[in-house]
Protein backbone atom coordinates (compact mmCIF):
# COMPACT_ATOMS: atom_id res chain seq x y z
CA UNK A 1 -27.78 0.68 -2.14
CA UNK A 2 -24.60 1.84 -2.83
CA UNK A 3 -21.94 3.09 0.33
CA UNK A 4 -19.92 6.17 -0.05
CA UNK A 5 -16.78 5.28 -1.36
CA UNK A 6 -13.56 5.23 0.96
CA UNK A 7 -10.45 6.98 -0.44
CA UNK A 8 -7.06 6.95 1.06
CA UNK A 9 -3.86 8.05 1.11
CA UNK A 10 -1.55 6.10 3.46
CA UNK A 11 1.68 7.30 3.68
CA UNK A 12 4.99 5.30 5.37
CA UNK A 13 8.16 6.90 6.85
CA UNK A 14 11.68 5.64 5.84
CA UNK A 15 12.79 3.12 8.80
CA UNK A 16 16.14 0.87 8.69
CA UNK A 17 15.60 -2.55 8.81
CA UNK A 18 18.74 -3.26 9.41
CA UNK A 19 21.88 -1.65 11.11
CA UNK A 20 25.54 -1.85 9.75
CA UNK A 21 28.88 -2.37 11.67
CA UNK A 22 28.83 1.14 10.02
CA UNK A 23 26.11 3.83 9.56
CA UNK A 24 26.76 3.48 5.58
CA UNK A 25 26.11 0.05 5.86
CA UNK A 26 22.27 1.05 7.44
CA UNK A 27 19.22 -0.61 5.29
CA UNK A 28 15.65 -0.31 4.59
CA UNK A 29 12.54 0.86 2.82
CA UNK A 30 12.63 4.57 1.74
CA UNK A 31 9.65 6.63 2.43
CA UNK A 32 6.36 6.32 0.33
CA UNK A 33 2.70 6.64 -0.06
CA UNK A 34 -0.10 4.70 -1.65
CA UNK A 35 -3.52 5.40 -2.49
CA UNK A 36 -6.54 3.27 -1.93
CA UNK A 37 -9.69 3.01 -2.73
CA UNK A 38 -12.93 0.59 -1.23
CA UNK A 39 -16.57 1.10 -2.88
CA UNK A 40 -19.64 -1.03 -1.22
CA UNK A 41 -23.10 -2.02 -2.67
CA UNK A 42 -25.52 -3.72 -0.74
CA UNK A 43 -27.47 -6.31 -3.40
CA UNK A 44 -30.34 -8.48 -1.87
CA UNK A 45 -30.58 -7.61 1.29
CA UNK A 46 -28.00 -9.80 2.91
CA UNK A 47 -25.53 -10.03 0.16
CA UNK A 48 -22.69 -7.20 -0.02
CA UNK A 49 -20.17 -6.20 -3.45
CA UNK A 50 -17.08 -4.92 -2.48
CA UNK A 51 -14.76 -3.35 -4.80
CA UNK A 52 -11.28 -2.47 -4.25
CA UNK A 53 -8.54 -1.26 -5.55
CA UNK A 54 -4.72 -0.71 -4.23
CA UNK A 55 -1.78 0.78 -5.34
CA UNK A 56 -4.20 3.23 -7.43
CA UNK A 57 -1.49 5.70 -8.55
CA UNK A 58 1.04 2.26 -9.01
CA UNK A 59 4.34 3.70 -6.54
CA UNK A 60 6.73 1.61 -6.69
CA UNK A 61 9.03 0.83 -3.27
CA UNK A 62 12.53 1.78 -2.99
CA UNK A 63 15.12 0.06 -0.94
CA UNK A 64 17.99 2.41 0.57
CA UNK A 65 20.82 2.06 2.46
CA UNK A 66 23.74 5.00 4.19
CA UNK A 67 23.17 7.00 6.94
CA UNK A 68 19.77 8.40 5.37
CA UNK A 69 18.42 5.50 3.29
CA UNK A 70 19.84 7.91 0.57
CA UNK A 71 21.47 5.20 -1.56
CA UNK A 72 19.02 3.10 -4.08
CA UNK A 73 19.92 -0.81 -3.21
CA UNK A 74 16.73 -2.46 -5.14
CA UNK A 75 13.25 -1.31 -6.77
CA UNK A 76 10.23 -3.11 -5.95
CA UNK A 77 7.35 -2.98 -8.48
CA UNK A 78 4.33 -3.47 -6.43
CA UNK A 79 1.82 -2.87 -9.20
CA UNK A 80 -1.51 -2.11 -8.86
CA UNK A 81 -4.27 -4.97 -7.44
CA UNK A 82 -7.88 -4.62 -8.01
CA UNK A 83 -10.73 -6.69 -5.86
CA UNK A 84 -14.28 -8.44 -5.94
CA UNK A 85 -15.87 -9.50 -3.09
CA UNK A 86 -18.87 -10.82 -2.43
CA UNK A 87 -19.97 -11.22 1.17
CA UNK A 88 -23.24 -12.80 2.94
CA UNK A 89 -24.20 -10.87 6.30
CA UNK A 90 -27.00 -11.95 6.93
């Protein structure tokens, strides 16, 4: 029996990670989103397939530093991940 599938969007504010002796010297990650998505089939009565997938839309994350996170310092590629589970609840 299949479970609905779960689709999300999470999104993350741009935060500093780190503070400079001056506010153009301020790092960390720049704002971004990523979209999920988790699909279920119960096989067997006890036995459950999970499939999953991450990074569906494949965003990459952007390092910034200055007073706004405004300046590009380094890329990221995350890439996209796709999982298999198999899981015994008995």
């Amino acid at each position: 029996m299949a479970r609905p599938g779960l689709n999300s969007y999470n999104w993350g504010d741009a935060y500093y990670d780190g503070i400079g002796a001056n506010p153009w010297l301020n790092r960390g990650p720049e704002a971004r989103g990523q979209m999920d998505a988790t699909v279920r089939y119960r096989v067997a009565g006890d036995w459950i397939v999970k499939l999953q997938a991450k990074n569906i839309l494949n965003e990459d994350l952007y390092l910034g530093y200055d007073r706004n996170l405004r300046e590009r310092r380094a890329e990221m590629k995350k890439g996209q991940s796709f999982f298999l589970n198999v899981i015994y609840r008995p």
